[in-house]
N, C-alpha and C. Protein backbone atom coordinates (compact mmCIF):
# COMPACT_ATOMS: atom_id res chain seq x y z
N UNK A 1 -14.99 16.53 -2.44
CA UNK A 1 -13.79 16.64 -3.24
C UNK A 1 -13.46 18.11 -3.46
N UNK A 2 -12.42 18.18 -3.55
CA UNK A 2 -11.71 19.77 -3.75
C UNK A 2 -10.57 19.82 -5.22
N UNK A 3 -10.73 21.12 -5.61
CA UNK A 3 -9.59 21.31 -6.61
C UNK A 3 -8.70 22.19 -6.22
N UNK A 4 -7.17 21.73 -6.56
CA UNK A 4 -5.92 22.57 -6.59
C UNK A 4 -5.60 22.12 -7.69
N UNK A 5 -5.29 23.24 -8.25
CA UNK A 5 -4.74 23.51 -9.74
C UNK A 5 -5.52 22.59 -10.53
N UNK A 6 -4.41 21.41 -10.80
CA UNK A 6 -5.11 20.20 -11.76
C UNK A 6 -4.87 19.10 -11.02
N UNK A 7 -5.41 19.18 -10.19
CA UNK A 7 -5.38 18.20 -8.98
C UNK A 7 -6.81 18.11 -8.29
N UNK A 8 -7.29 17.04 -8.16
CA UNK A 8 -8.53 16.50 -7.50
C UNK A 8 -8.60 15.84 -6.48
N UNK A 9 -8.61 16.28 -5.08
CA UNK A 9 -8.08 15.53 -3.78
C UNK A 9 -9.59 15.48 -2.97
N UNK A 10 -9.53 13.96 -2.68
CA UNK A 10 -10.63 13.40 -1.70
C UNK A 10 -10.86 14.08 -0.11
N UNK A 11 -12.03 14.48 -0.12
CA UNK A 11 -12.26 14.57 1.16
C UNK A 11 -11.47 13.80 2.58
N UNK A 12 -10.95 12.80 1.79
CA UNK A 12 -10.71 11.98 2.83
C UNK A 12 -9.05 12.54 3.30
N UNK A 13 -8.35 13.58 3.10
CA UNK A 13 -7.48 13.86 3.43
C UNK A 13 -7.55 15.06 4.87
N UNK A 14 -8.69 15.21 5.20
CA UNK A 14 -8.97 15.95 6.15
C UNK A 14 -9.80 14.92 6.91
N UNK A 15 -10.76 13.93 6.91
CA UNK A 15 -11.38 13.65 7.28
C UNK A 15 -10.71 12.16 8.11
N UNK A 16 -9.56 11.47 7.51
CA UNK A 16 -9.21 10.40 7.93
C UNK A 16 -8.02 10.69 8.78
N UNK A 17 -7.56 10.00 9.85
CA UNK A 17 -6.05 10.90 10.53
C UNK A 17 -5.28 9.46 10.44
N UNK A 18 -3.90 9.76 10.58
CA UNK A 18 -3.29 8.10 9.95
C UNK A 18 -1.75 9.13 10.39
N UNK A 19 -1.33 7.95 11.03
CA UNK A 19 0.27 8.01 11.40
C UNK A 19 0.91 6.82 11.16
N UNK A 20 1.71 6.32 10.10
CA UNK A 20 2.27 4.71 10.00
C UNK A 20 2.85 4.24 11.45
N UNK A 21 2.65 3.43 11.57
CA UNK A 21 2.91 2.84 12.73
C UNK A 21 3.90 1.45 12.54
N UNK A 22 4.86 1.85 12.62
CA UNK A 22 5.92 0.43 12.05
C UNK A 22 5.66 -0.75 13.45
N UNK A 23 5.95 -0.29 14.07
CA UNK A 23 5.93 -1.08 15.27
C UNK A 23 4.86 -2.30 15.24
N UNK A 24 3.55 -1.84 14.87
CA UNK A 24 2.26 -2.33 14.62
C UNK A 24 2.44 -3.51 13.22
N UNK A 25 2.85 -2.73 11.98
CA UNK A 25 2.39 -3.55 11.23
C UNK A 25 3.73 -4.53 10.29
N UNK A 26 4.97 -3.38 10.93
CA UNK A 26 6.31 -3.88 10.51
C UNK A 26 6.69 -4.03 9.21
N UNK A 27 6.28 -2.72 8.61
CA UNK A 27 6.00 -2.47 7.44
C UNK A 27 5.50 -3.76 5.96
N UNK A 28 4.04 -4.21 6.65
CA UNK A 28 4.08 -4.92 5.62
C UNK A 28 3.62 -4.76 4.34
N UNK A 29 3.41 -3.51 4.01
CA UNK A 29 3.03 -3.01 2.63
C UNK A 29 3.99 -2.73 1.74
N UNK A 30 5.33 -3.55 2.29
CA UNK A 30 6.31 -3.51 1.06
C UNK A 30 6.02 -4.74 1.15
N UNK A 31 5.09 -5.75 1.41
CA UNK A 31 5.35 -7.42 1.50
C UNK A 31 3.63 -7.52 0.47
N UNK A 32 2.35 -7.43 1.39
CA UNK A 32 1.10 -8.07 0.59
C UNK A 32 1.14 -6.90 -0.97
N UNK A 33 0.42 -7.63 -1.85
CA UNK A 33 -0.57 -6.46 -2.82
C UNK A 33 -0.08 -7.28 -3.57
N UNK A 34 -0.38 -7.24 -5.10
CA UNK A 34 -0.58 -7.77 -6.11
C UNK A 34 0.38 -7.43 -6.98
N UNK A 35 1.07 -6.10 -6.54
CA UNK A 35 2.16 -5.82 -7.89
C UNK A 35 3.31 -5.33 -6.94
N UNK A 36 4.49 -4.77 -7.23
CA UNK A 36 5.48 -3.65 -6.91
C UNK A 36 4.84 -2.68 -6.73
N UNK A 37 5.73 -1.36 -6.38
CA UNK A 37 5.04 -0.22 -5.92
C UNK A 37 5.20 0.57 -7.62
N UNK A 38 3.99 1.04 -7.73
CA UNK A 38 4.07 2.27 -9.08
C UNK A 38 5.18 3.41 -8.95
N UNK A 39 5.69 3.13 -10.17
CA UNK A 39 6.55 4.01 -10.47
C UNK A 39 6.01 5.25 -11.56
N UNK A 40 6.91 6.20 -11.27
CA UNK A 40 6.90 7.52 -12.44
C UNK A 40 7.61 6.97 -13.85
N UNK A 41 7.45 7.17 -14.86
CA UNK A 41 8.79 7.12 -16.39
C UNK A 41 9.72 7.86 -15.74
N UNK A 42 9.62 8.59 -15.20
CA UNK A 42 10.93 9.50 -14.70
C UNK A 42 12.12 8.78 -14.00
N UNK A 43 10.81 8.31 -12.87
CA UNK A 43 12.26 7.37 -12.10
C UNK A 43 12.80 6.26 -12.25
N UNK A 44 12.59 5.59 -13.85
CA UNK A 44 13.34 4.91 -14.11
C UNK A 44 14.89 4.74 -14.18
N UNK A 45 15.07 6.11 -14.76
CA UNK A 45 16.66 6.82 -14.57
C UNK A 45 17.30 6.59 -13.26
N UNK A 46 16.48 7.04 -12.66
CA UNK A 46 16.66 7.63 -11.05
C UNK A 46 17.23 5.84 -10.68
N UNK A 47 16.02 5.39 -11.04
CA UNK A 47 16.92 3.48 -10.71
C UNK A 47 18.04 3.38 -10.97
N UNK A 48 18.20 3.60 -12.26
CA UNK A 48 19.11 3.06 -13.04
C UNK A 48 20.73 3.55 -12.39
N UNK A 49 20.35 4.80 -11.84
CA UNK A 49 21.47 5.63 -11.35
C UNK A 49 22.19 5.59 -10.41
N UNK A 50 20.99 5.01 -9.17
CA UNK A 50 21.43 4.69 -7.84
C UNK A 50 21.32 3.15 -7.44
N UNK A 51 21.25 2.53 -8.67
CA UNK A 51 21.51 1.11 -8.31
C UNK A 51 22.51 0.45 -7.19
N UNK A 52 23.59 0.74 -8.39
CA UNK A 52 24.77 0.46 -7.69
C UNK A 52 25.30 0.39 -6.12
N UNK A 53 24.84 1.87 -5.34
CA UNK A 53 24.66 2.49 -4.06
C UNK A 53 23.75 1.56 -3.84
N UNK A 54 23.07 1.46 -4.13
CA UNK A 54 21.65 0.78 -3.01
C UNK A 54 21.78 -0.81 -3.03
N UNK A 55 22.62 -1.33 -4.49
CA UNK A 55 22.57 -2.82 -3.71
C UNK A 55 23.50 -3.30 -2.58
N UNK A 56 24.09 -2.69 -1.89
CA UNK A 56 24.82 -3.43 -0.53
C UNK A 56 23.57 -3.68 0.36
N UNK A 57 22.30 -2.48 0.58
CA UNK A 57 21.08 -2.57 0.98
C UNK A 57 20.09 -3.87 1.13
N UNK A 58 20.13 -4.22 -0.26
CA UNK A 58 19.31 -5.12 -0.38
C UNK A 58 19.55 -6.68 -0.12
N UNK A 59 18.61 -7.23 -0.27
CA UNK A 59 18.60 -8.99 0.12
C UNK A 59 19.54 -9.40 -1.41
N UNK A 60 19.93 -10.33 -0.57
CA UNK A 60 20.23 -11.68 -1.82
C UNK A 60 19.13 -12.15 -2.99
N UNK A 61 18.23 -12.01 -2.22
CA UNK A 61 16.80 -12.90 -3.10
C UNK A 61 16.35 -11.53 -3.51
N UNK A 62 16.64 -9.94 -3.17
CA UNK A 62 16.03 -8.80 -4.02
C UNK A 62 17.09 -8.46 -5.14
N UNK A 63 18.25 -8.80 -4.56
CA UNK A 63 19.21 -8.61 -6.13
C UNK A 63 19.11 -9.76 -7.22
N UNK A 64 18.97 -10.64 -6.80
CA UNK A 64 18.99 -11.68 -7.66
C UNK A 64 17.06 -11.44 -8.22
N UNK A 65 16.57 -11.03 -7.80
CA UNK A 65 14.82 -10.57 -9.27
C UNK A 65 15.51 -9.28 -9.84
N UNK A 66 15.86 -8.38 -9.03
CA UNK A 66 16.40 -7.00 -10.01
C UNK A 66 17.32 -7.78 -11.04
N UNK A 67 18.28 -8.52 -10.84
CA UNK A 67 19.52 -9.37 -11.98
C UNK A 67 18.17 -9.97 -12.86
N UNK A 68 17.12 -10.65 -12.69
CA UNK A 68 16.56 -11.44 -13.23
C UNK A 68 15.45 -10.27 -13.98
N UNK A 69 15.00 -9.79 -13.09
CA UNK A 69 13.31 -8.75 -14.42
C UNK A 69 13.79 -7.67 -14.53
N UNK A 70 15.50 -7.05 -14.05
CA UNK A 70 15.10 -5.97 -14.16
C UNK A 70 15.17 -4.67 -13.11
N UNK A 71 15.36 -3.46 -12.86
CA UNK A 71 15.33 -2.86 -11.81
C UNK A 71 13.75 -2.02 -11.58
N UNK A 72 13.04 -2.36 -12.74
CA UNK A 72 11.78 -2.18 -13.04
C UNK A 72 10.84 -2.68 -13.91
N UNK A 73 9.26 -3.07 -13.69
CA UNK A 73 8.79 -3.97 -14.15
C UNK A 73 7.69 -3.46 -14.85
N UNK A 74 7.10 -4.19 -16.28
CA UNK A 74 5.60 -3.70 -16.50
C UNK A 74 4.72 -4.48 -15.57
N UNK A 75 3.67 -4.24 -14.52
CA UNK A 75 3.30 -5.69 -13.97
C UNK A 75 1.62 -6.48 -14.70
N UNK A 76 0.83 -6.67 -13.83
CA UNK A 76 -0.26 -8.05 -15.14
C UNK A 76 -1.02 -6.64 -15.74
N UNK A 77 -0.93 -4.99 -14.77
CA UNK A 77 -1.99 -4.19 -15.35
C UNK A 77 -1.70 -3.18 -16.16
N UNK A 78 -0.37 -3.34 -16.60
CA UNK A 78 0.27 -2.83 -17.94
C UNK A 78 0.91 -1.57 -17.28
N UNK A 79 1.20 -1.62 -15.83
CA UNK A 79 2.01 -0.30 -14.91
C UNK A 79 3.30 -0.62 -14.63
N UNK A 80 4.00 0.46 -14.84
CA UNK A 80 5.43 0.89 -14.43
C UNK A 80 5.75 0.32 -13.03
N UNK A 81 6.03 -0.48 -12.54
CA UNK A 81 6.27 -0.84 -10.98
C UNK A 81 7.72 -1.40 -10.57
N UNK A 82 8.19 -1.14 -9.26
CA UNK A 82 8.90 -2.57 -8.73
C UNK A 82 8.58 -3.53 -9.13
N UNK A 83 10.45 -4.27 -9.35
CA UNK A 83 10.17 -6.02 -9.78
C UNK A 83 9.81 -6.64 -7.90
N UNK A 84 9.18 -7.87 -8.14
CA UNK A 84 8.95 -8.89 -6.21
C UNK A 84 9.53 -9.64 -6.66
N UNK A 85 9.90 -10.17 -5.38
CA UNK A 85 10.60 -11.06 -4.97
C UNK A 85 9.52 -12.29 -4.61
N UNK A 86 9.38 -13.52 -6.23
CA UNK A 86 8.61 -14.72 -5.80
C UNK A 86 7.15 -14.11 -5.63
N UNK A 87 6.98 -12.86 -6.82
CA UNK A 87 5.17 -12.29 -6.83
C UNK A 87 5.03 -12.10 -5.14
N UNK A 88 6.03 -11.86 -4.47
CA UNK A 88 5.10 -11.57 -2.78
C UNK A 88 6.47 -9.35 -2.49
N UNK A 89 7.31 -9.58 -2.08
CA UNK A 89 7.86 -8.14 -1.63
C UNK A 89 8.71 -7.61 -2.66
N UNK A 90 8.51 -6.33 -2.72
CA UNK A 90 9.56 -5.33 -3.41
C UNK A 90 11.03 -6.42 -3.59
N UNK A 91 11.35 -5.97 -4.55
CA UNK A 91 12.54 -6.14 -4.63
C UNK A 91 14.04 -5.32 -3.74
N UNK A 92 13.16 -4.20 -3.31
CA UNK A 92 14.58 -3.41 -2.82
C UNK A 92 13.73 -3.32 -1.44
N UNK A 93 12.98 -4.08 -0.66
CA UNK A 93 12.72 -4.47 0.64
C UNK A 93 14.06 -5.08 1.17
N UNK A 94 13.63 -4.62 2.62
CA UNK A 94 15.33 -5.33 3.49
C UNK A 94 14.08 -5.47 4.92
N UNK A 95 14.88 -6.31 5.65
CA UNK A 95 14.36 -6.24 6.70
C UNK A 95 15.38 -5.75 7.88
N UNK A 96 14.89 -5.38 9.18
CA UNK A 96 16.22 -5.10 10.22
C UNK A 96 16.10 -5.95 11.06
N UNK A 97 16.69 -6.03 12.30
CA UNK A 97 16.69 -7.10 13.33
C UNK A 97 15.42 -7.52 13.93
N UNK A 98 14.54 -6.87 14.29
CA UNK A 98 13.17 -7.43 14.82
C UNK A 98 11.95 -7.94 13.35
N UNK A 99 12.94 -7.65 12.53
CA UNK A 99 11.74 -8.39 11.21
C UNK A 99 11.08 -7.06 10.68
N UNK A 100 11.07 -5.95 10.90
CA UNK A 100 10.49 -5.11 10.17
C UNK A 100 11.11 -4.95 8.70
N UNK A 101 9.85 -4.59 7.82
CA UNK A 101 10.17 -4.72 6.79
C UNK A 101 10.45 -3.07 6.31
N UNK A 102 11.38 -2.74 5.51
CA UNK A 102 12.06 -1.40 5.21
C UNK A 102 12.50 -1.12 3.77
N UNK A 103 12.45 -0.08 3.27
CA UNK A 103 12.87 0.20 2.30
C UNK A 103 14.12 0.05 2.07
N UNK A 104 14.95 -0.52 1.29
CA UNK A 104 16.46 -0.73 0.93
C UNK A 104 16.75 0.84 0.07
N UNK A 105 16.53 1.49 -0.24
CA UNK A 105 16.61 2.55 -0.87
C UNK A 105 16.80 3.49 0.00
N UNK A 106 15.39 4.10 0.82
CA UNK A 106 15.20 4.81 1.67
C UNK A 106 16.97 4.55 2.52
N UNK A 107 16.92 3.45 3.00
CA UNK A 107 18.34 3.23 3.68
C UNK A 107 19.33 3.76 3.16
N UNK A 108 19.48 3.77 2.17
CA UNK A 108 21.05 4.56 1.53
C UNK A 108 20.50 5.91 1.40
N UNK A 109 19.52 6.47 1.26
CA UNK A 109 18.97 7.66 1.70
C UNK A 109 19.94 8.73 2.70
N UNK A 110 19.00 7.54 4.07
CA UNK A 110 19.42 8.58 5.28
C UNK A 110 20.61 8.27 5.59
N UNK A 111 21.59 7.22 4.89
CA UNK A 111 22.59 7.02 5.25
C UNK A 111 23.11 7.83 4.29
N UNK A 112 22.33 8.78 3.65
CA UNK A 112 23.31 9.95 2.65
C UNK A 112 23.93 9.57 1.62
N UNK A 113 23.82 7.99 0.94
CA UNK A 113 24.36 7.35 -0.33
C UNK A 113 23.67 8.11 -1.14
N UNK A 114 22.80 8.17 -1.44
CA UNK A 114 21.99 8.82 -2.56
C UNK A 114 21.07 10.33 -2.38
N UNK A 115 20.62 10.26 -3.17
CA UNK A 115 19.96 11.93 -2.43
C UNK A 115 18.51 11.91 -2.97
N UNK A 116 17.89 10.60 -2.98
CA UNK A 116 16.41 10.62 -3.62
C UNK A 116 15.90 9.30 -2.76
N UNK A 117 15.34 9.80 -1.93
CA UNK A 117 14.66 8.87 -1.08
C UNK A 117 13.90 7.40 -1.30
N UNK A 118 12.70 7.09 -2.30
CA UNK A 118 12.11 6.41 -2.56
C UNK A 118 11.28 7.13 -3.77
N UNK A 119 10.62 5.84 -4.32
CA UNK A 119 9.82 6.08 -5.35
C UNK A 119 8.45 7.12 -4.81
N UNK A 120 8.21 8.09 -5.23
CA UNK A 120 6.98 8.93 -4.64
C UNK A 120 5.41 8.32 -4.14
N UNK A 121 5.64 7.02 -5.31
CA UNK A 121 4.24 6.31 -4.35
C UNK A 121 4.47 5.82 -3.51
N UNK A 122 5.57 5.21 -2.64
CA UNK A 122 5.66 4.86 -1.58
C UNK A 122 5.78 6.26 -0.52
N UNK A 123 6.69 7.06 -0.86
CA UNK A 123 6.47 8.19 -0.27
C UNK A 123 4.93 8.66 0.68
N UNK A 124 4.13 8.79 -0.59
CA UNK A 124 3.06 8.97 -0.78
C UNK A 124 2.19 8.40 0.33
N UNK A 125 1.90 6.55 0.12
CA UNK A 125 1.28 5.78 0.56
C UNK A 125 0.42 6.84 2.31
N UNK A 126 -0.64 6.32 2.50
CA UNK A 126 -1.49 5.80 1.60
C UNK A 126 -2.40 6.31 0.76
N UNK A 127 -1.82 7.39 0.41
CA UNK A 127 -2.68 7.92 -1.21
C UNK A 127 -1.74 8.06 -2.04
N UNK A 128 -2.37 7.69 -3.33
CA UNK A 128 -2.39 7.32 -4.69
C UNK A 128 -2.95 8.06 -5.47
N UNK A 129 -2.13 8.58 -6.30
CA UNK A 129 -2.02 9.57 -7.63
C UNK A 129 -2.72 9.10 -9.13
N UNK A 130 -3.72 9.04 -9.38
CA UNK A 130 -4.19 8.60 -10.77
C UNK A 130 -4.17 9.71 -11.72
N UNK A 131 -3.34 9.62 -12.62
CA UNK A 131 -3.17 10.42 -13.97
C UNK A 131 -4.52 10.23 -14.84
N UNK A 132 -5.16 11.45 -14.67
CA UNK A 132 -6.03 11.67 -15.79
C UNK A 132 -5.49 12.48 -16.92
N UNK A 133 -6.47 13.01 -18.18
CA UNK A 133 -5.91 13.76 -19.30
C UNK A 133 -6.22 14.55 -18.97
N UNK A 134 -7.06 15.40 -18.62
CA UNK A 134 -7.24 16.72 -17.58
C UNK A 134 -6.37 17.33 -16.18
N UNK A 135 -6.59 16.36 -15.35
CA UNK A 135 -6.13 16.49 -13.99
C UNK A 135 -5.58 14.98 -13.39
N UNK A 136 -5.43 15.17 -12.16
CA UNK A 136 -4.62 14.20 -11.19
C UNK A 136 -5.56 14.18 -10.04
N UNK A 137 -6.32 12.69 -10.24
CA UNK A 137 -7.04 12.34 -8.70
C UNK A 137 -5.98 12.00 -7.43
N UNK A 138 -6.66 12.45 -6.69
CA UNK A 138 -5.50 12.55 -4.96
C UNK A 138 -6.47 11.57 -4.11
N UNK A 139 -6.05 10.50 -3.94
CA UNK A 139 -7.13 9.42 -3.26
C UNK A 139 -6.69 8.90 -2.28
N UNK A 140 -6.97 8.94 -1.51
CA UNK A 140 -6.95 7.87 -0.35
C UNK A 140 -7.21 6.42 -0.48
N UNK A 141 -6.17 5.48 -0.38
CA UNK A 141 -6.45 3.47 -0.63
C UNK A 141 -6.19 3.27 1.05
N UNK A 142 -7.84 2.70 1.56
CA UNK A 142 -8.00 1.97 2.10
C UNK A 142 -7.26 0.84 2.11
N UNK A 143 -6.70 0.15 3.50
CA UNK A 143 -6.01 -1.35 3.03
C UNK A 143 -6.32 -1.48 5.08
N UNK A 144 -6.73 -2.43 5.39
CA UNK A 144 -6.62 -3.20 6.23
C UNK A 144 -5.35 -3.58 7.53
N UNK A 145 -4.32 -3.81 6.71
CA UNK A 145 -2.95 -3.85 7.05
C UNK A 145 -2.00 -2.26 7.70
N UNK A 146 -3.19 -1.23 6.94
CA UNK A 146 -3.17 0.06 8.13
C UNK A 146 -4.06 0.59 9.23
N UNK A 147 -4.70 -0.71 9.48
CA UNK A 147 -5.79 -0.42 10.39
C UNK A 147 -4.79 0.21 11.98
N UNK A 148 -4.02 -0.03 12.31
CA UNK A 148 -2.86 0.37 13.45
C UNK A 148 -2.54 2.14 13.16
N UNK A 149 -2.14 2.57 11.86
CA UNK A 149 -1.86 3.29 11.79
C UNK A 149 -3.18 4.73 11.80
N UNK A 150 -4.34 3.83 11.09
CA UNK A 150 -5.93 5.07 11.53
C UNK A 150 -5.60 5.08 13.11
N UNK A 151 -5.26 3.88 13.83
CA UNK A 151 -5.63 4.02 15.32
C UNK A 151 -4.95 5.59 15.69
N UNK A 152 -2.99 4.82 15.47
CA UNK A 152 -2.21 6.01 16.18
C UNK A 152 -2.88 7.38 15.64
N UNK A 153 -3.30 7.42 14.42
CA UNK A 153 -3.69 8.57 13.63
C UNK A 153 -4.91 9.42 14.70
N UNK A 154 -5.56 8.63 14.98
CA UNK A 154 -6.33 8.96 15.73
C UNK A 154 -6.44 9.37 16.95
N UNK A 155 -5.26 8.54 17.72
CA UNK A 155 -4.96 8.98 19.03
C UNK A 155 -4.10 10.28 19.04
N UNK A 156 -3.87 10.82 17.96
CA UNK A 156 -2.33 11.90 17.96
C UNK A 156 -3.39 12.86 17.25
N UNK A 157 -4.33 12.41 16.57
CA UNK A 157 -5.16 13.63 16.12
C UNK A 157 -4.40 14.38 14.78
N UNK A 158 -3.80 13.87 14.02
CA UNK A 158 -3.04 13.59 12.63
C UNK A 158 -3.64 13.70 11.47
N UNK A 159 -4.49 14.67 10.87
CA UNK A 159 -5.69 14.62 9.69
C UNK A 159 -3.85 13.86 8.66
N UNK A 160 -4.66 13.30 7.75
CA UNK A 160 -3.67 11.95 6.43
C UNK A 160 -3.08 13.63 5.77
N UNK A 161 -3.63 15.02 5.71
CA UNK A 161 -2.83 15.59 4.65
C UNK A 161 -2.02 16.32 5.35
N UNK A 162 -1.94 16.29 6.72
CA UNK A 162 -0.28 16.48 7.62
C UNK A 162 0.41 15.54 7.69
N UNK A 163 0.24 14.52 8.27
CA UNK A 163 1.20 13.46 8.14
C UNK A 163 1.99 13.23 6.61
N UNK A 164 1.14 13.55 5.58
CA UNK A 164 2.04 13.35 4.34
C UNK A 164 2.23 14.68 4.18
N UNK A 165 2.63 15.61 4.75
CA UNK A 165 3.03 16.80 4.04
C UNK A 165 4.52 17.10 3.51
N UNK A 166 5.30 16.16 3.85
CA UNK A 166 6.89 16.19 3.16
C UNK A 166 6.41 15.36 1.68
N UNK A 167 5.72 14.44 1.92
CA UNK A 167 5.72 13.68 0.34
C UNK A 167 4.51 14.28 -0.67
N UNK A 168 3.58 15.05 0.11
CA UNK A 168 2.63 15.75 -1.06
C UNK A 168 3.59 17.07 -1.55
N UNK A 169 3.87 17.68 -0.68
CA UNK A 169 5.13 19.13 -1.01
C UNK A 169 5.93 18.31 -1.95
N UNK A 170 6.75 17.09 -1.56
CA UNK A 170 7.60 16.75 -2.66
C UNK A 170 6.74 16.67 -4.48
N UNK A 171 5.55 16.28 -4.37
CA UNK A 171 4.51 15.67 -5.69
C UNK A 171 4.43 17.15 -6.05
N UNK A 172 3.98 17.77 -5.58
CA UNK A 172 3.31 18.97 -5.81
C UNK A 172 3.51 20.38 -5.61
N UNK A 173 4.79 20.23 -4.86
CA UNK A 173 4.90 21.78 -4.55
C UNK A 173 4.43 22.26 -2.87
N UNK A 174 5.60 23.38 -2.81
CA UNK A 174 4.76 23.94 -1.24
C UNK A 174 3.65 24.83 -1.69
N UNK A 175 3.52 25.92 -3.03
CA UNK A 175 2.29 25.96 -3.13
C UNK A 175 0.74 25.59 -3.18
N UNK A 176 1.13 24.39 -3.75
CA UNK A 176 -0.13 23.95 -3.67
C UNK A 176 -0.69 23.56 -2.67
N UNK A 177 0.74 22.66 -1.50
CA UNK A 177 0.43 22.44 -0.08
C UNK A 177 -0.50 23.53 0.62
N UNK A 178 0.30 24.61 0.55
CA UNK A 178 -0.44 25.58 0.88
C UNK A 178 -1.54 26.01 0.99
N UNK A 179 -2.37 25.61 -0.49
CA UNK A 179 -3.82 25.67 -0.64
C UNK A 179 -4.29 24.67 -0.28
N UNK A 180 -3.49 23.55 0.10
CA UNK A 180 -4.89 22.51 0.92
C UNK A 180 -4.59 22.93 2.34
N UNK A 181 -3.63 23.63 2.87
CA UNK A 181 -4.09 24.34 4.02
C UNK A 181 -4.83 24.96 4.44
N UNK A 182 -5.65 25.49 3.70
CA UNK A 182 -6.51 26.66 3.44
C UNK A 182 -7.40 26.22 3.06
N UNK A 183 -7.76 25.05 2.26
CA UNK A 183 -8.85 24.08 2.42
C UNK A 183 -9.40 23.89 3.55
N UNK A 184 -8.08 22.91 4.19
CA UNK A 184 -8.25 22.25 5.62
C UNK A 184 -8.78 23.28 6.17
N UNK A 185 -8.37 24.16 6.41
CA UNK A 185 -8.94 24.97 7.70
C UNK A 185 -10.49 25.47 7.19
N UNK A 186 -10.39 25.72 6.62
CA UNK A 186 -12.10 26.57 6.14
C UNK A 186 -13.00 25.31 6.29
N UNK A 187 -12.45 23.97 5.71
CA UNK A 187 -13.08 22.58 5.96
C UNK A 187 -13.03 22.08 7.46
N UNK A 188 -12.87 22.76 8.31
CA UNK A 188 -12.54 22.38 9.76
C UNK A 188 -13.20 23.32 10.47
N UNK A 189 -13.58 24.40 9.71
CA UNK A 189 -14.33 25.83 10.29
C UNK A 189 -15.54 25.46 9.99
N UNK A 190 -16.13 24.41 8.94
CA UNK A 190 -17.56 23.89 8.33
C UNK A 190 -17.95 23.12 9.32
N UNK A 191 -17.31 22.43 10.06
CA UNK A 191 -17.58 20.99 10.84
C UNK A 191 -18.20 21.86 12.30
C-alpha cells in the first residue's frame, strides 16, 4: 500500500492490468450487484439538474423507478446509490443494438447534452473509494464478470492506474496522478 496525500491506494493498481472490454462482457456491471452504483452527496444536484436531458436516454422501465424511488436511492446498506430497475440494473442503463448494456447518462454526455459524464464510481470502476475520517482507501473490487477485461488488460500490458487515469485525475487531481506516477515507476524499478 502507498500514500498520496490522504489517500491510501492498493498495490493492486500497479500490479493488476485491466482494459474494460465491452465486447466481452456487454457491460454487465450496470446489470448484476446488489445495489445501484454509489453516489457522492454532491451529485445529487448534479441528478437533479441533468435529469431532464438524460431522460430521452433512458428505458421506459428506467424512467418509470426514477418516477417511482426517485433519481436517487438510500439502498439495504444505508448508501447514497442509483435507484434499479426490479432490484436487478441502474436505472439510467440503456442498452444499444447488439444488447450491450450502457450508461444513459454517459450518452447525453458525448452527445454534448450535459457536461458531467457519470457518477465517479462508475467512472472509477473497478476501484472503489472508501471514505475514512482520516483518509480515503483506493481499492481495487475484484468481480468475476471482469475476468475479459484482466485478459485484454493483460494482453495490451495496461497496469488498472493507466487505464483509469481520466477518472482518478477527475477524483483527485492531476497532482496527485502525478505522484502515483512516480510511485509506479520506482514500483516497477523494484520488480
Amino acid at each position: 500500500m502507498f500514500q498520496v496525500g490522504k489517500t491510501i491506494i492498493t498495490d493492486d493498481l500497479f500490479e493488476k492490468e485491466f482494459v474494460c472490454n465491452l465486447n466481452a462482457c456487454k457491460g454487465i456491471c450496470c446489470v448484476e450487484g446488489d445495489s445501484g452504483a454509489p453516489l457522492l452527496e454532491e451529485e445529487k444536484a448534479v441528478l437533479d439538474r441533468i435529469f431532464e436531458t438524460v431522460k430521452p436516454y433512458l428505458t421506459n422501465e428506467g424512467i418509470k423507478a426514477i418516477e417511482q424511488q426517485g433519481k436517487y436511492v438510500i439502498d439495504k446498506e444505508g448508501e447514497l446509490t442509483t435507484p434499479l430497475i426490479n432490484d436487478r440494473e441502474c436505472a439510467y442503463v440503456t442498452q444499444n443494438e447488439d444488447g450491450t448494456y450502457l450508461c444513459g447518462i454517459e450518452k447525453a454526455y458525448l452527445d454534448k447534452k450535459i457536461d458531467w459524464q457519470k457518477p465517479i464510481s462508475c467512472h472509477l470502476y473497478p476501484v472503489r473509494v472508501k471514505d475514512y475520517v482520516e483518509f480515503q482507501a483506493v481499492n481495487y473490487n475484484r468481480w468475476d464478470i471482469c475476468s475479459a477485461a484482466c485478459e485484454l488488460g493483460k494482453q495490451l500490458q495496461v497496469p488498472l492506474y493507466r487505464f483509469l487515469k481520466e477518472p482518478l485525475i477527475r477524483k483527485f487531481g492531476a497532482d496527485w496522478y502525478q505522484e502515483v506516477e512516480i510511485i509506479a515507476r520506482e514500483y516497477y524499478q523494484k520488480k
